[in-house]
PDB file of N, CA and C in Angstrom:
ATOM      1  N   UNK A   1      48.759  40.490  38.712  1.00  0.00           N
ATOM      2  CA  UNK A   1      48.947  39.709  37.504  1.00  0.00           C
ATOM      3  C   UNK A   1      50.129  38.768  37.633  1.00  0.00           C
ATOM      4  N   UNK A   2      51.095  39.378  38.027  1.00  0.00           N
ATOM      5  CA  UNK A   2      52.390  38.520  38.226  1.00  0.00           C
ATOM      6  C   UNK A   2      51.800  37.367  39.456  1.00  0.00           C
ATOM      7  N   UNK A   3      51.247  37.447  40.542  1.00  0.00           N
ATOM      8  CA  UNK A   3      50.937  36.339  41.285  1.00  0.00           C
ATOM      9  C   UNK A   3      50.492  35.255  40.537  1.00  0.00           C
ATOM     10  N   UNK A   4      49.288  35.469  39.604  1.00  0.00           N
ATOM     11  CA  UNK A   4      48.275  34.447  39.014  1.00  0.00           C
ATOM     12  C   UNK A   4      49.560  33.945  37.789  1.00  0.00           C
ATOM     13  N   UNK A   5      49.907  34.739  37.234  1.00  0.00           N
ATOM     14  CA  UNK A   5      50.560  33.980  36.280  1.00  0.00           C
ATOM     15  C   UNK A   5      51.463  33.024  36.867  1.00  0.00           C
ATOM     16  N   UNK A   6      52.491  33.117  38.062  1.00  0.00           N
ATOM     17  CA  UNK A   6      53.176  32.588  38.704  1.00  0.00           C
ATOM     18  C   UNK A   6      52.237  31.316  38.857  1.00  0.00           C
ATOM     19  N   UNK A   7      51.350  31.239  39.957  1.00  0.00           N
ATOM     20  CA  UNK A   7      50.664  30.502  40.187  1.00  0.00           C
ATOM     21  C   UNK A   7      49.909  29.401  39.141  1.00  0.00           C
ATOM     22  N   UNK A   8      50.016  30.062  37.819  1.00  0.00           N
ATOM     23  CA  UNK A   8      49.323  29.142  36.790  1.00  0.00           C
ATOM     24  C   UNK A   8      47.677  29.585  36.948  1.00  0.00           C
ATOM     25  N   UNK A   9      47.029  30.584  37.464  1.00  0.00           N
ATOM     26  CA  UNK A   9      45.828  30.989  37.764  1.00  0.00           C
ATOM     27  C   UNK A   9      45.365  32.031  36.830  1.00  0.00           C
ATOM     28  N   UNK A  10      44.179  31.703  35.884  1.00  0.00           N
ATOM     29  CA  UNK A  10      43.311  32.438  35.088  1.00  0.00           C
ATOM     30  C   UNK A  10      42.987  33.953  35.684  1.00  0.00           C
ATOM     31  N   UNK A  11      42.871  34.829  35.038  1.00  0.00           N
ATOM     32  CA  UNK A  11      41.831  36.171  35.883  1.00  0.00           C
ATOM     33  C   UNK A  11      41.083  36.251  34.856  1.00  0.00           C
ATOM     34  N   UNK A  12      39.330  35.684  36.206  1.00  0.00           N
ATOM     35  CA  UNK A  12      38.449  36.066  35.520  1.00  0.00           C
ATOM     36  C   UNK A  12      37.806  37.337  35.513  1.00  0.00           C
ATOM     37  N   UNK A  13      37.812  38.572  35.032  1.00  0.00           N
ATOM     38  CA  UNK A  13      36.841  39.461  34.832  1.00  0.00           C
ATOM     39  C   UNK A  13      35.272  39.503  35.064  1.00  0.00           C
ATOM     40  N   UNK A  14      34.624  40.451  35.833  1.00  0.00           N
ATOM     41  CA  UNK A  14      33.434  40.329  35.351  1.00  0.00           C
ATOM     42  C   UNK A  14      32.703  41.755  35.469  1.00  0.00           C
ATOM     43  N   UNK A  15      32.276  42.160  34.495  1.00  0.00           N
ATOM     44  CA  UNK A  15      31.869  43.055  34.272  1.00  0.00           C
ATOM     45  C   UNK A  15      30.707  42.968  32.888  1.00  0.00           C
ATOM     46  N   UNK A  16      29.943  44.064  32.861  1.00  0.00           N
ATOM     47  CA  UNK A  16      29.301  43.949  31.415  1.00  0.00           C
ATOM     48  C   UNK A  16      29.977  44.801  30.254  1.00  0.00           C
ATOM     49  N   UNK A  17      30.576  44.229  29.762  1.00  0.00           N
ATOM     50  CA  UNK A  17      31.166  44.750  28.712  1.00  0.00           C
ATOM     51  C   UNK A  17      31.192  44.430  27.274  1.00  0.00           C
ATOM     52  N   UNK A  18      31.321  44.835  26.545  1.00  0.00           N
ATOM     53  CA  UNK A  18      30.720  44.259  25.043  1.00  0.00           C
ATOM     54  C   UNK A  18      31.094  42.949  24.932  1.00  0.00           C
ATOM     55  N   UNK A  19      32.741  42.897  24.955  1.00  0.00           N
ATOM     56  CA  UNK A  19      33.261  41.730  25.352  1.00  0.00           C
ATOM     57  C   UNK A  19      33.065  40.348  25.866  1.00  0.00           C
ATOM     58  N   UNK A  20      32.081  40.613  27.019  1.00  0.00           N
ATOM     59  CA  UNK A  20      32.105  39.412  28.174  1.00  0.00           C
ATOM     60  C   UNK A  20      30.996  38.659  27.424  1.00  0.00           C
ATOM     61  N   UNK A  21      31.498  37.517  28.299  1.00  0.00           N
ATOM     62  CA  UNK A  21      29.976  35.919  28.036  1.00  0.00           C
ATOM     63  C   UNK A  21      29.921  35.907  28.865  1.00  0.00           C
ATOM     64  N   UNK A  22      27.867  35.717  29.030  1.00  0.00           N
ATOM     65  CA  UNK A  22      27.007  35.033  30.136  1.00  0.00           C
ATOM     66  C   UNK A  22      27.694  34.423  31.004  1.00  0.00           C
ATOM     67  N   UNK A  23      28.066  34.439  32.178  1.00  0.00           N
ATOM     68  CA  UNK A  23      27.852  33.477  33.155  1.00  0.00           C
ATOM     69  C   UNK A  23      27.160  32.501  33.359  1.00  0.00           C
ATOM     70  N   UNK A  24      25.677  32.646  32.845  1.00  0.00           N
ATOM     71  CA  UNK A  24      24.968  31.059  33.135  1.00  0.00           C
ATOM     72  C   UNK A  24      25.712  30.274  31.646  1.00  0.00           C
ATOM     73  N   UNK A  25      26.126  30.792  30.664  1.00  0.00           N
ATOM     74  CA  UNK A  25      26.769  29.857  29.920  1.00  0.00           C
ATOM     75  C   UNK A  25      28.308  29.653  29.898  1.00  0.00           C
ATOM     76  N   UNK A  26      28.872  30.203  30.757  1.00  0.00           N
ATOM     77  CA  UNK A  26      30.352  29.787  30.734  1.00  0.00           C
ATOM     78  C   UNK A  26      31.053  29.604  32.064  1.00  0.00           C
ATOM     79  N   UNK A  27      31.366  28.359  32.009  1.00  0.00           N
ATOM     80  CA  UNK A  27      31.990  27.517  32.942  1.00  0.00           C
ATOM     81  C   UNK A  27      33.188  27.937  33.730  1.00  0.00           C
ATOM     82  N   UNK A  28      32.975  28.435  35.121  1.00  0.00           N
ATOM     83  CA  UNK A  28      34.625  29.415  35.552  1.00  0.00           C
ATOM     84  C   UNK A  28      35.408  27.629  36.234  1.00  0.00           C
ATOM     85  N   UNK A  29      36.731  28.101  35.678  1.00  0.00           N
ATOM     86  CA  UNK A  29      37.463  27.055  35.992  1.00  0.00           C
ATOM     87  C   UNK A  29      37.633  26.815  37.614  1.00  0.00           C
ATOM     88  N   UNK A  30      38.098  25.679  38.216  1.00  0.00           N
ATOM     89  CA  UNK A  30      37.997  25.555  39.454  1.00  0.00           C
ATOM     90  C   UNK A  30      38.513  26.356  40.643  1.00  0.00           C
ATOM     91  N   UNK A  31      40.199  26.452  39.764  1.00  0.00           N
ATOM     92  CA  UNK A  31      41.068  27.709  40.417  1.00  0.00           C
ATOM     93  C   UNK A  31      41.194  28.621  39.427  1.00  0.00           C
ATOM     94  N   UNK A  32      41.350  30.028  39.957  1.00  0.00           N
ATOM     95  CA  UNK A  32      40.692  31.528  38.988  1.00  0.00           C
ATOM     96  C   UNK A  32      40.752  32.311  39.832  1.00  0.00           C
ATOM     97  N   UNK A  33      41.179  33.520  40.069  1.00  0.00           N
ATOM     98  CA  UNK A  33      41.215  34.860  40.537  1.00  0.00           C
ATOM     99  C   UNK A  33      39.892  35.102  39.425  1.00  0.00           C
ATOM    100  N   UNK A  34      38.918  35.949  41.085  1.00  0.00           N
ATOM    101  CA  UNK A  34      37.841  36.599  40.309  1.00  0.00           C
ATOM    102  C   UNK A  34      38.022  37.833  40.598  1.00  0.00           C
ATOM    103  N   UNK A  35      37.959  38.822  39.546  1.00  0.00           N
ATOM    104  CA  UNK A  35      38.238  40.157  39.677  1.00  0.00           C
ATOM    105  C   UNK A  35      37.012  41.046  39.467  1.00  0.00           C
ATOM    106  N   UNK A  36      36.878  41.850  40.107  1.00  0.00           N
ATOM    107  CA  UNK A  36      35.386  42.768  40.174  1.00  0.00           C
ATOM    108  C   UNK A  36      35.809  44.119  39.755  1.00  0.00           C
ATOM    109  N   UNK A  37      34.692  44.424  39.609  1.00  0.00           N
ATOM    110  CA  UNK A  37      35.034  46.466  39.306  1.00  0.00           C
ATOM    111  C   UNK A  37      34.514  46.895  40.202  1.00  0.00           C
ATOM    112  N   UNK A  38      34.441  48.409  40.334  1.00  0.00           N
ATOM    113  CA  UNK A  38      34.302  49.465  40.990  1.00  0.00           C
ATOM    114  C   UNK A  38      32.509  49.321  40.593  1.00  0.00           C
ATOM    115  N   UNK A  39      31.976  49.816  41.459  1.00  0.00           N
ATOM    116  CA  UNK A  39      30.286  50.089  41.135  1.00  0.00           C
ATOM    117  C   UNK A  39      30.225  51.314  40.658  1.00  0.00           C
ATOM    118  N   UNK A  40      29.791  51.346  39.461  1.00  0.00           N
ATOM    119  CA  UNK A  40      29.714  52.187  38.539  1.00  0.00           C
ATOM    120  C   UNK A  40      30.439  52.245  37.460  1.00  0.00           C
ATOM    121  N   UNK A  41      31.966  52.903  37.488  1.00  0.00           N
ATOM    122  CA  UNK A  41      32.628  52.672  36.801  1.00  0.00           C
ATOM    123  C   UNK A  41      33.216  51.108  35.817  1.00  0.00           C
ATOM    124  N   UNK A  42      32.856  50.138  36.851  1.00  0.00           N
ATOM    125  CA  UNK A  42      33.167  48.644  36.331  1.00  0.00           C
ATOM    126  C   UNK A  42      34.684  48.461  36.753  1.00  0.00           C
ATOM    127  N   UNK A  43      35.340  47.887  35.928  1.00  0.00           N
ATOM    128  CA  UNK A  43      37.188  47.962  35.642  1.00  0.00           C
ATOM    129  C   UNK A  43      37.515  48.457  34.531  1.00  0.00           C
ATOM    130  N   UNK A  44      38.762  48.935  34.961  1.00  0.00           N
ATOM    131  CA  UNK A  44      39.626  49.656  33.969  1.00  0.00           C
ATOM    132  C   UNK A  44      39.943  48.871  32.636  1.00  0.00           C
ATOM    133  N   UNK A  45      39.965  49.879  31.627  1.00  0.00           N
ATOM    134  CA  UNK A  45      40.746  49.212  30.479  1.00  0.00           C
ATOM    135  C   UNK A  45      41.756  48.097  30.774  1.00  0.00           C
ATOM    136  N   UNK A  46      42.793  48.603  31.417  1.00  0.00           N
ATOM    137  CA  UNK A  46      44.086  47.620  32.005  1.00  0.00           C
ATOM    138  C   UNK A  46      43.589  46.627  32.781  1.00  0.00           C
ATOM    139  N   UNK A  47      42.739  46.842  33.766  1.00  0.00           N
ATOM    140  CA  UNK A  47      42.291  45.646  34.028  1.00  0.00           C
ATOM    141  C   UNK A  47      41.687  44.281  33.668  1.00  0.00           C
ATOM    142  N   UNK A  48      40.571  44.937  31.952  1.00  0.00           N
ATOM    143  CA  UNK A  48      39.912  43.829  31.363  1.00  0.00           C
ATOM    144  C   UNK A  48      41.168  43.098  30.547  1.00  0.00           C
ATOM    145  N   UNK A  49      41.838  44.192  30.448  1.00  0.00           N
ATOM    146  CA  UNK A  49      43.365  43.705  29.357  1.00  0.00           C
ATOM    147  C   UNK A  49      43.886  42.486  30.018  1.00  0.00           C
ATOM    148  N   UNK A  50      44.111  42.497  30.735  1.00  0.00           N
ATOM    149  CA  UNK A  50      45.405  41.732  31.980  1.00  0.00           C
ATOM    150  C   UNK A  50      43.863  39.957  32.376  1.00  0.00           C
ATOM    151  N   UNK A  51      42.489  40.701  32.043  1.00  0.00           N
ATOM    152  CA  UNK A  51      41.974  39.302  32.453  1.00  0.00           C
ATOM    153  C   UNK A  51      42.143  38.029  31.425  1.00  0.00           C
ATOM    154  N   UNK A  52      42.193  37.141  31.906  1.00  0.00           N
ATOM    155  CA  UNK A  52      41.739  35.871  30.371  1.00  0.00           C
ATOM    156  C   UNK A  52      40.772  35.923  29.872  1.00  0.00           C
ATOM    157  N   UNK A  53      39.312  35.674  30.732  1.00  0.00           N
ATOM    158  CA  UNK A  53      38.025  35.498  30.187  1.00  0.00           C
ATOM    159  C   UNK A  53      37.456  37.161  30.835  1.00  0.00           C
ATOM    160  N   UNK A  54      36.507  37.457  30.197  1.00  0.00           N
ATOM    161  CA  UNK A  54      35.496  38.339  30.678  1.00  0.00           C
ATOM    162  C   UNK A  54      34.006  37.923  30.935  1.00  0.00           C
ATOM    163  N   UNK A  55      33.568  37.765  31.978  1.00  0.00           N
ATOM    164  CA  UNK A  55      32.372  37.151  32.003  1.00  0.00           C
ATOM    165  C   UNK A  55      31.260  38.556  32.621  1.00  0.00           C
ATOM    166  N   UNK A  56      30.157  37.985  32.084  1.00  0.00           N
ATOM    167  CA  UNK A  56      28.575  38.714  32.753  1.00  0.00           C
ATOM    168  C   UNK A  56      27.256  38.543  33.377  1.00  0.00           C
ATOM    169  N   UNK A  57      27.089  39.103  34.466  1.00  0.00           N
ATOM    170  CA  UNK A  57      25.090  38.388  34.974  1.00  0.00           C
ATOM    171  C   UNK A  57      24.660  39.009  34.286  1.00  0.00           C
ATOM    172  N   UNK A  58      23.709  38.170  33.151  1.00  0.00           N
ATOM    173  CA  UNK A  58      22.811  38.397  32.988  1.00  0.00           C
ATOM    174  C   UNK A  58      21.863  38.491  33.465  1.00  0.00           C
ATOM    175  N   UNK A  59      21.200  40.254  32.532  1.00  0.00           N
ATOM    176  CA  UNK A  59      20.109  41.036  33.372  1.00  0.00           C
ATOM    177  C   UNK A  59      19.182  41.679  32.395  1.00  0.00           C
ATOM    178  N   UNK A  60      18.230  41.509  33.015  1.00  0.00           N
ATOM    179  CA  UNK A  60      17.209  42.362  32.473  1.00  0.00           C
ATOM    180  C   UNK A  60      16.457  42.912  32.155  1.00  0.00           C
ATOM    181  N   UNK A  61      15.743  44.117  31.485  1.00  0.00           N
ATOM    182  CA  UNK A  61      15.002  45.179  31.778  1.00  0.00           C
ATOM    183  C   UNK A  61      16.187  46.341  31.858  1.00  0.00           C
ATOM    184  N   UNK A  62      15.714  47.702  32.304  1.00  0.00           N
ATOM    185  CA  UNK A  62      16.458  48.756  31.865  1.00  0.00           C
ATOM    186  C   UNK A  62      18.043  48.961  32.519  1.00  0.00           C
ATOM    187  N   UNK A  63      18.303  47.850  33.597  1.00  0.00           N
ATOM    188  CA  UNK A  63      19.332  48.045  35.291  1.00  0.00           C
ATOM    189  C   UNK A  63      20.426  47.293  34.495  1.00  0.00           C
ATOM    190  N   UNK A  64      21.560  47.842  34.463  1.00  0.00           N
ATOM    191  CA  UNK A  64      22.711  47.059  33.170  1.00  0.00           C
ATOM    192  C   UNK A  64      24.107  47.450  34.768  1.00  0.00           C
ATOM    193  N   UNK A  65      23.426  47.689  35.860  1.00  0.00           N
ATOM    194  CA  UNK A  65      24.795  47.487  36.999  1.00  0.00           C
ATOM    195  C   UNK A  65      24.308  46.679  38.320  1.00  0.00           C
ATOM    196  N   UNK A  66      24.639  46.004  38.868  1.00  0.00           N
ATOM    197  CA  UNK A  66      24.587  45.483  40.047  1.00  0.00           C
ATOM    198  C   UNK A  66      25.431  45.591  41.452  1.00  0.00           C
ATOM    199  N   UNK A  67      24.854  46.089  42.211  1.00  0.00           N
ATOM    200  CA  UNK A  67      25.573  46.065  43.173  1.00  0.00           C
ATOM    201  C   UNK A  67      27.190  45.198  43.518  1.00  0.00           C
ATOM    202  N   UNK A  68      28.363  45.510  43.966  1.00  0.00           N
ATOM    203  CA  UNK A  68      29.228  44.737  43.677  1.00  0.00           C
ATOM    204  C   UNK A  68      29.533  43.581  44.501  1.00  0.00           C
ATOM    205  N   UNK A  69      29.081  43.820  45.750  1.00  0.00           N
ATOM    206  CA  UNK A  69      28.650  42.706  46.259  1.00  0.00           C
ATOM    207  C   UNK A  69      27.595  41.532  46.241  1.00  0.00           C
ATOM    208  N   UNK A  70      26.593  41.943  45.783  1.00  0.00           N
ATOM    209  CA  UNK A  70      25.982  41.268  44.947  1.00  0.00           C
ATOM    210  C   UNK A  70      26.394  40.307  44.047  1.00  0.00           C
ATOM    211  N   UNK A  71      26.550  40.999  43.374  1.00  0.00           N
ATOM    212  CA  UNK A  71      27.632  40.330  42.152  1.00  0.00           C
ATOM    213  C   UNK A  71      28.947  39.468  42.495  1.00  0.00           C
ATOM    214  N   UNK A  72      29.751  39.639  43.266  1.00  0.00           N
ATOM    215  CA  UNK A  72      30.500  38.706  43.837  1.00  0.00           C
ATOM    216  C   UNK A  72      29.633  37.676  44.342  1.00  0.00           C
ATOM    217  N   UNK A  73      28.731  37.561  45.345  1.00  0.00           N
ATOM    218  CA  UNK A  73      27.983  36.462  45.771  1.00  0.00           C
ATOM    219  C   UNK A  73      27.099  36.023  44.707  1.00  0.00           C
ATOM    220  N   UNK A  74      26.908  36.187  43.397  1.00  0.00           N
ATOM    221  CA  UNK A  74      26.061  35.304  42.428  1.00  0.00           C
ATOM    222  C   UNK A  74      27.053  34.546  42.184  1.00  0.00           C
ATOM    223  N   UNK A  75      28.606  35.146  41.595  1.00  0.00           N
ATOM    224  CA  UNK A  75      29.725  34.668  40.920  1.00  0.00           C
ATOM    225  C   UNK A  75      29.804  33.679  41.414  1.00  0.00           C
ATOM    226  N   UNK A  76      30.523  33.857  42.954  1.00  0.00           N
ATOM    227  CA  UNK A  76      31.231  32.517  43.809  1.00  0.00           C
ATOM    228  C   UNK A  76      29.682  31.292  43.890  1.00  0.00           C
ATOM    229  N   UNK A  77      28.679  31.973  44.142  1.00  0.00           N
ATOM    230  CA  UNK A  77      27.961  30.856  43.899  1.00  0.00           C
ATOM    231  C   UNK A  77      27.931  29.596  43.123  1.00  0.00           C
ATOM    232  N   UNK A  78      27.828  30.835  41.890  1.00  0.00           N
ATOM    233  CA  UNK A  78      28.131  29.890  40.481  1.00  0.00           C
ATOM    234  C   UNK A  78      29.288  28.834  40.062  1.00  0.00           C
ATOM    235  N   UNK A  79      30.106  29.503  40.904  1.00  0.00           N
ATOM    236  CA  UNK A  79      31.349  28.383  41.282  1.00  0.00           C
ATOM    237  C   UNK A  79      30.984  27.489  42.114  1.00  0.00           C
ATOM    238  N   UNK A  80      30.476  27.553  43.222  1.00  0.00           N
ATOM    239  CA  UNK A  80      30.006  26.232  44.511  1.00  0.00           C
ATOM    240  C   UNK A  80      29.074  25.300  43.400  1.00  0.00           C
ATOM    241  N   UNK A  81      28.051  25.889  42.654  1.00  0.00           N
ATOM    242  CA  UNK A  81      27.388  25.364  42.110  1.00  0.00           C
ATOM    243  C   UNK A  81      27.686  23.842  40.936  1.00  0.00           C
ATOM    244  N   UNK A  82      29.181  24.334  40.590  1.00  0.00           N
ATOM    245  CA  UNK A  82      29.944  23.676  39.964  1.00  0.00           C
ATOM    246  C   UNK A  82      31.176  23.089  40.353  1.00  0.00           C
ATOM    247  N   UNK A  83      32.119  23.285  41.111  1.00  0.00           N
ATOM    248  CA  UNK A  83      33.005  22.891  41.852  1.00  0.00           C
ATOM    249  C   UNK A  83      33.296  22.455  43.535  1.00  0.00           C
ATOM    250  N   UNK A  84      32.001  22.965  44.352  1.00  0.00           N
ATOM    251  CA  UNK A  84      32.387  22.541  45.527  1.00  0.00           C
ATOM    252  C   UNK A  84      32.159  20.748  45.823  1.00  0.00           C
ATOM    253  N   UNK A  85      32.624  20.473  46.943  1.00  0.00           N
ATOM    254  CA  UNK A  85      32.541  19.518  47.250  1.00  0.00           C
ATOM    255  C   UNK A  85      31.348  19.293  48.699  1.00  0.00           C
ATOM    256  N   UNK A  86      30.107  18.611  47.998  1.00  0.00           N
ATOM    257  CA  UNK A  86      29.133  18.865  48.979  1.00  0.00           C
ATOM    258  C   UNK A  86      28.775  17.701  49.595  1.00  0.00           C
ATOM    259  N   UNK A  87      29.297  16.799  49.201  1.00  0.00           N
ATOM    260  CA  UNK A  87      29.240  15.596  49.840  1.00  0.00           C
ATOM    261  C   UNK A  87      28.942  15.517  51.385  1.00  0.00           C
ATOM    262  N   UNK A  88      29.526  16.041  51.678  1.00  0.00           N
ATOM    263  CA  UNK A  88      29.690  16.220  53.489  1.00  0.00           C
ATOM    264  C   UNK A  88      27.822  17.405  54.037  1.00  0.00           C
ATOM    265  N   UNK A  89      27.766  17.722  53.334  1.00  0.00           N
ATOM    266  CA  UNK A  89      26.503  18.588  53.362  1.00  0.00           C
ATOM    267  C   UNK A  89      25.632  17.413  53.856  1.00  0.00           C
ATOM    268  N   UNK A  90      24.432  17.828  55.024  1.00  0.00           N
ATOM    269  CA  UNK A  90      23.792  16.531  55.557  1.00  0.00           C
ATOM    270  C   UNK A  90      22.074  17.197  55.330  1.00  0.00           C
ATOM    271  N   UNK A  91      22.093  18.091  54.438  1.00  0.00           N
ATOM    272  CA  UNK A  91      20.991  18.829  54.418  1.00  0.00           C
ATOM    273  C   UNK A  91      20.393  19.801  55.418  1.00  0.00           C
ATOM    274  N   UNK A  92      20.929  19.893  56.187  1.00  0.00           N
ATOM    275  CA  UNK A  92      20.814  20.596  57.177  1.00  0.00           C
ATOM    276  C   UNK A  92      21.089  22.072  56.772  1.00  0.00           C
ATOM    277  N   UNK A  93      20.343  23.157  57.708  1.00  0.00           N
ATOM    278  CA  UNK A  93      21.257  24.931  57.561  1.00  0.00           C
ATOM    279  C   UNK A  93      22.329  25.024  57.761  1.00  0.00           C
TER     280      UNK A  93
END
């Protein structure tokens, strides 16, 4: 916490928690510590405390956890999706 604040850097949360907003509707800022939980458990009280935003993948049908790696690679996606710089991309693999 003390790094990001130093730094001027958001912590985003993500977990499903009563708390959190969609991910496909909320915009993660460019620079942001993304913070994950434990699979299963999620994050700690102190942890959602200490984030700014709380965000969530939406899911659904009866499965309300996702793998946590998983879930990191939708997140950062969702960031490339919105912030990278792809210019240089030639379409290629």
């Amino acid at each position: 916490m003390v790094f990001a604040s130093e730094h001027g850097l958001p912590i985003i949360a993500i977990d499903n928690v009563l708390e959190s907003k969609a991910l496909e509707k909320t915009p993660l800022p460019e620079s942001c510590i993304l913070l994950f939980g434990q699979e299963g458990p999620g994050l700690s009280p102190e942890a959602l405390r200490s984030a700014d935003q709380v965000i969530e993948i939406t899911q659904f049908g009866s499965t309300r956890s996702i793998n946590a790696s998983a879930a990191a690679a939708i997140v950062m996606h969702q960031w490339v999706m919105h912030h990278a710089d792809l210019s240089a991309l030639d379409g290629g693999s």
